[in-house]
Structure formats: C-alpha cells, structure tokens
Protein backbone atom coordinates (compact mmCIF):
# COMPACT_ATOMS: atom_id res chain seq x y z
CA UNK A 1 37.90 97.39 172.59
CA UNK A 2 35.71 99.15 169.74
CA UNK A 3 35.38 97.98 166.72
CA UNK A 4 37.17 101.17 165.29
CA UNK A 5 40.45 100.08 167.25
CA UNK A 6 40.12 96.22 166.55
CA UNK A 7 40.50 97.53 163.03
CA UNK A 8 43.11 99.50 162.93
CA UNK A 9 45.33 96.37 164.84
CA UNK A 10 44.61 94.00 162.43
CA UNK A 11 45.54 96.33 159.41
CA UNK A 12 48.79 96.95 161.40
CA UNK A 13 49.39 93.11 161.48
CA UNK A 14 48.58 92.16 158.25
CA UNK A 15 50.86 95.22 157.42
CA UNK A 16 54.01 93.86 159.13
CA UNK A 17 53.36 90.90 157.95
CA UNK A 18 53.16 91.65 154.36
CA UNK A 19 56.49 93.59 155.06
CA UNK A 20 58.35 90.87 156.52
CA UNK A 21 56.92 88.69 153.97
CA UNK A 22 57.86 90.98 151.04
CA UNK A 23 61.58 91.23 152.85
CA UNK A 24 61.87 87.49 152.74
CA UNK A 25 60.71 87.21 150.01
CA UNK A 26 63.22 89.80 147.85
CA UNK A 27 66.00 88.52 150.45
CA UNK A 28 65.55 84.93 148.64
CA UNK A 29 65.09 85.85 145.22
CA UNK A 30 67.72 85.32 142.67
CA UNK A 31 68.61 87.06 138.99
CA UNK A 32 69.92 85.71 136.24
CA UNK A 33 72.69 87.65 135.35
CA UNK A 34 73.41 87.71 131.41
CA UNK A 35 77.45 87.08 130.37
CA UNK A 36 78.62 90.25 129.05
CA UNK A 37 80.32 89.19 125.85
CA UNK A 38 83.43 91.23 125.00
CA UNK A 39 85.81 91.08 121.83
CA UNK A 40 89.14 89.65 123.71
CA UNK A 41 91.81 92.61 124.14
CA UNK A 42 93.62 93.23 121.05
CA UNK A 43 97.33 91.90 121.38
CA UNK A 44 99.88 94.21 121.99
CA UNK A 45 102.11 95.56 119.30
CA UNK A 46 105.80 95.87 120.34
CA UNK A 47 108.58 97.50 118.12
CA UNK A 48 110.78 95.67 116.44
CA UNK A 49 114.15 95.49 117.82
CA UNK A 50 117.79 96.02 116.73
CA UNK A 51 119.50 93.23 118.27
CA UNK A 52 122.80 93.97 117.01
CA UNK A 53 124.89 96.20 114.77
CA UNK A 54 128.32 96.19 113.41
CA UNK A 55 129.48 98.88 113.51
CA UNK A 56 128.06 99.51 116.86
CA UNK A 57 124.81 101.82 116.53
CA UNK A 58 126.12 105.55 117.56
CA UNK A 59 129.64 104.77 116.40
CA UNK A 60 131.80 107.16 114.14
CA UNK A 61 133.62 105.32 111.77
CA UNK A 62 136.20 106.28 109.26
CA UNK A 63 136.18 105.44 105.32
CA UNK A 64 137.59 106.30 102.19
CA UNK A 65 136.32 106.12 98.51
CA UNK A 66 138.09 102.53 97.96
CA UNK A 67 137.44 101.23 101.54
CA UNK A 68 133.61 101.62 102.97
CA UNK A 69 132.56 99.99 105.93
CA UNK A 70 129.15 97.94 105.56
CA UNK A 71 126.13 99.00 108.07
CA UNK A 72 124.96 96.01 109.21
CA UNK A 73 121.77 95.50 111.58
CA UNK A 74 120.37 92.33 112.87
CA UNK A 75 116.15 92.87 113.41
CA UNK A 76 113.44 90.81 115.02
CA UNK A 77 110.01 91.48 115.97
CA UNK A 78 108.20 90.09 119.31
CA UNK A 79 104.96 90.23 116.86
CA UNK A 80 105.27 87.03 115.42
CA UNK A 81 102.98 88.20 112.26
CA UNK A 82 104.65 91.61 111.76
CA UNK A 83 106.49 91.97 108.26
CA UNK A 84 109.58 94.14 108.41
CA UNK A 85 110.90 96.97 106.58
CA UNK A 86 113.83 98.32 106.60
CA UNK A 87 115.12 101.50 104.73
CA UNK A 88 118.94 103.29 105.14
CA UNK A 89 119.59 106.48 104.60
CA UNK A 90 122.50 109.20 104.16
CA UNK A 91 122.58 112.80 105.56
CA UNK A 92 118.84 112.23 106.95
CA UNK A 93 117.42 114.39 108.87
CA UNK A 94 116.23 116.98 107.42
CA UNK A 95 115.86 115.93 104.06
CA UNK A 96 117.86 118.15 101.74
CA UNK A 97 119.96 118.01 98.36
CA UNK A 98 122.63 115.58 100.24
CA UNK A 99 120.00 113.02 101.46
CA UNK A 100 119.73 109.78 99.72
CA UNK A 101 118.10 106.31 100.18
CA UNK A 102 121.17 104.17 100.11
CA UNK A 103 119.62 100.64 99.13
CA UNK A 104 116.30 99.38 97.78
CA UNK A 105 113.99 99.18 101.03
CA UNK A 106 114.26 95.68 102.34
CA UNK A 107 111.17 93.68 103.24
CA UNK A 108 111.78 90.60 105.61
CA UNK A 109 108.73 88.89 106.04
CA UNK A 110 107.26 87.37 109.17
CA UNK A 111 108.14 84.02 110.56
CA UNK A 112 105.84 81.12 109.53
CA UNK A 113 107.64 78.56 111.86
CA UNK A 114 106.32 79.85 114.71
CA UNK A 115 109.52 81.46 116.00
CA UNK A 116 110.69 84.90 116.13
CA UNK A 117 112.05 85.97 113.03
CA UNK A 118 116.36 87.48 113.22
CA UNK A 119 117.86 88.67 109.93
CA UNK A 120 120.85 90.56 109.35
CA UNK A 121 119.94 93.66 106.52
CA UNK A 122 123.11 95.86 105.63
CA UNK A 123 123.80 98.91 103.21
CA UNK A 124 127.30 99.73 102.02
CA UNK A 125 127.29 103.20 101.17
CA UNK A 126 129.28 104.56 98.15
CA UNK A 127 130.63 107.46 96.81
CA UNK A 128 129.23 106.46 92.91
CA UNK A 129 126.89 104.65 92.98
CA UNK A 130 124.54 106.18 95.88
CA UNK A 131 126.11 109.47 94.70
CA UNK A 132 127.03 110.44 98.48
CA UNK A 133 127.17 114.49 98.97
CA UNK A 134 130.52 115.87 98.35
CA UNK A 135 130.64 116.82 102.23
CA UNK A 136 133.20 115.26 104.82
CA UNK A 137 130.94 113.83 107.14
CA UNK A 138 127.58 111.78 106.55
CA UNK A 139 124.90 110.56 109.43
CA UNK A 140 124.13 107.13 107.82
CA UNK A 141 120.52 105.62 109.31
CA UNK A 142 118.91 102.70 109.42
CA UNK A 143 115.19 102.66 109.94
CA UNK A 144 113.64 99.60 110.78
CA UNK A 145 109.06 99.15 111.24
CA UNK A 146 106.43 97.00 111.65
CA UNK A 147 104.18 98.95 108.98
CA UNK A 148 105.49 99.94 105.06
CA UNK A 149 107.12 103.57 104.36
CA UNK A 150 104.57 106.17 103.15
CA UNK A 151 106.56 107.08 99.88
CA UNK A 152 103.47 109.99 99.27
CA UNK A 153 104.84 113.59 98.29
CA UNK A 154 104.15 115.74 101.46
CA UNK A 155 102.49 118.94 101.14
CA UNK A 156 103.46 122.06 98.97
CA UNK A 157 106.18 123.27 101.06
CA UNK A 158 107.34 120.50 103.40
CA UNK A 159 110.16 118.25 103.89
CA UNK A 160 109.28 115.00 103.33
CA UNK A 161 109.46 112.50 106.32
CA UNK A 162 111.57 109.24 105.19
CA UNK A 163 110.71 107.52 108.36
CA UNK A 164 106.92 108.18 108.43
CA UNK A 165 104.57 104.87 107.86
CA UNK A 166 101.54 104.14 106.28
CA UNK A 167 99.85 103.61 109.22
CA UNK A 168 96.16 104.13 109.33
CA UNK A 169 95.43 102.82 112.95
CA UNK A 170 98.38 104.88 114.18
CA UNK A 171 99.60 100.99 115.86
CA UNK A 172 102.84 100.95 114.33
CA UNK A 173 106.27 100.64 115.28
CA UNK A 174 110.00 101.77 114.33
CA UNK A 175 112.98 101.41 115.44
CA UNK A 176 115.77 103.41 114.31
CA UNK A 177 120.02 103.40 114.32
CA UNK A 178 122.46 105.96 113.15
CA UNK A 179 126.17 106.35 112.70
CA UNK A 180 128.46 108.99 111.32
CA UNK A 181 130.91 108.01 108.73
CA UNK A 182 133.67 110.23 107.73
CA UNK A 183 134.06 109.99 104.38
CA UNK A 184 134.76 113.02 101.84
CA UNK A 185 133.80 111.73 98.29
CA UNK A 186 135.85 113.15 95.38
C-alpha cells in the first residue's frame, strides 16, 4: 500500500466517523421550545332571546280605541354581562309619517347575581297618546339588543334604521318580534 492510498483510507474513516458522530450527536440533542403565549379566545356573544310573548310573536290581534291589548315580551341574555335594550315600535319598517316609537326605550341591566337575567318589558299602544296613524292595520315590533340604539340622523336622503346599534366592533346582537294589530284610530 502507498502512502498516497493509506491516506486517502484514513480521511475516509475519520470522515464516517465524524458523520456518524455528528448524526448521534443531532439525534440526541434537545431544544427548548418557548410557550407561545396567546390572549385566551374572546367569549362568545349570543343574542338575547325572547323567551315568551303574550300575544304570541306573529299573532294578529284585534283592538279598538277603548280596548288595546298590551305587547308583552319576556328577554334574557346567555351573556351574563350584556345590558338590554329594548325599543317598540308601530308601522316599522320602512320608516314613514305613520311610524312611531311607542314607549321610552327600556334598559334592563345585566344580572349581578350571577344568574341569567328574565324580565317581562311591554308597550300598550294607543290611539292618543302614541298618536297611532289613522290606518286600519298597524305591524307593532319589539326590538330587543345587547348594544344601545344609534338614535344619529342618517344621511341626507335616507330612512332612518330604528333597529340599527351603536356598535363599533360590529359584536352585537338583536332579537326582534312583530305582530299586527287591527285597530283603526278615530
């Protein structure tokens, strides 16, 4: 064997053995990982929920000047922190001459005890005093949300929205019930 040859095998041992040793060694070597920290997933927000209604939502109920039937709705909220606010209406939608708001928007406020919140909110409508539209029919609505109503004047030219919310982060929630009453105010 020349020296030229004995050479070239040792460089080929020493380089299999400097691969098998690197392989081991990579094979055995261990990371540290960092935790990722992440903000926890922001809880869901649910609508609120009509739990009951008397007269039964989608009814058409009969009336007359002296006798009007009370609009009753019964609301809760899964979101335990969600205020409520509920607004009813008469001849909405559109908006037009004939619509009005038919009591002071109610605000419920959230439960404190820890327990869902259920209130009853009704709205008697009347010929005088809400000055009801001299029509013989009237859709009467309840609106109920998990955000305020947005009481802003729209733009030049449009009909304003009575259900829209101010709602910044676009998260919140209504829920809403109509009836027709037939009722022709004098």
């Amino acid at each position: 064997m020349t020296v030229t040859t004995r050479k070239v095998r040792v460089a080929r041992m020493l380089l299999r053995s400097a691969v098998i040793c690197s392989v081991s060694v990579m094979s055995a070597c261990v990371l540290p990982i960092a935790p990722e920290f992440q903000d926890p997933p922001a809880a869901a927000n649910f609508s609120p929920v009509i739990t009951d209604a008397v007269p039964l939502i989608g009814m058409i109920v009969d009336g007359t000047p002296a006798r009007v039937p009370t609009f009753t709705v019964s609301v809760t909220d899964p979101n335990l922190g969600d205020d409520l606010h509920v607004r009813f209406l008469a001849d909405f939608p559109p908006a037009t001459a004939n619509t009005r708001t038919l009591v002071k928007d109610t605000l419920i406020a959230h439960s404190t005890n820890g327990k869902p919140l259920l209130q009853d909110v009704s709205a008697t409508p009347s010929c005088t005093t809400d000055n009801l539209a001299k029509i013989p029919q009237h859709q009467i609505m309840a609106i109920v949300a998990d955000r305020p109503f947005d009481n802003s004047q729209p733009p030049a030219g449009m009909a304003p929205d009575l259900t829209k919310l101010i709602d910044p982060d676009r998260q919140g929630k209504k829920v809403i019930a109509t009836w027709t009453l037939n009722l022709e105010c004098p």
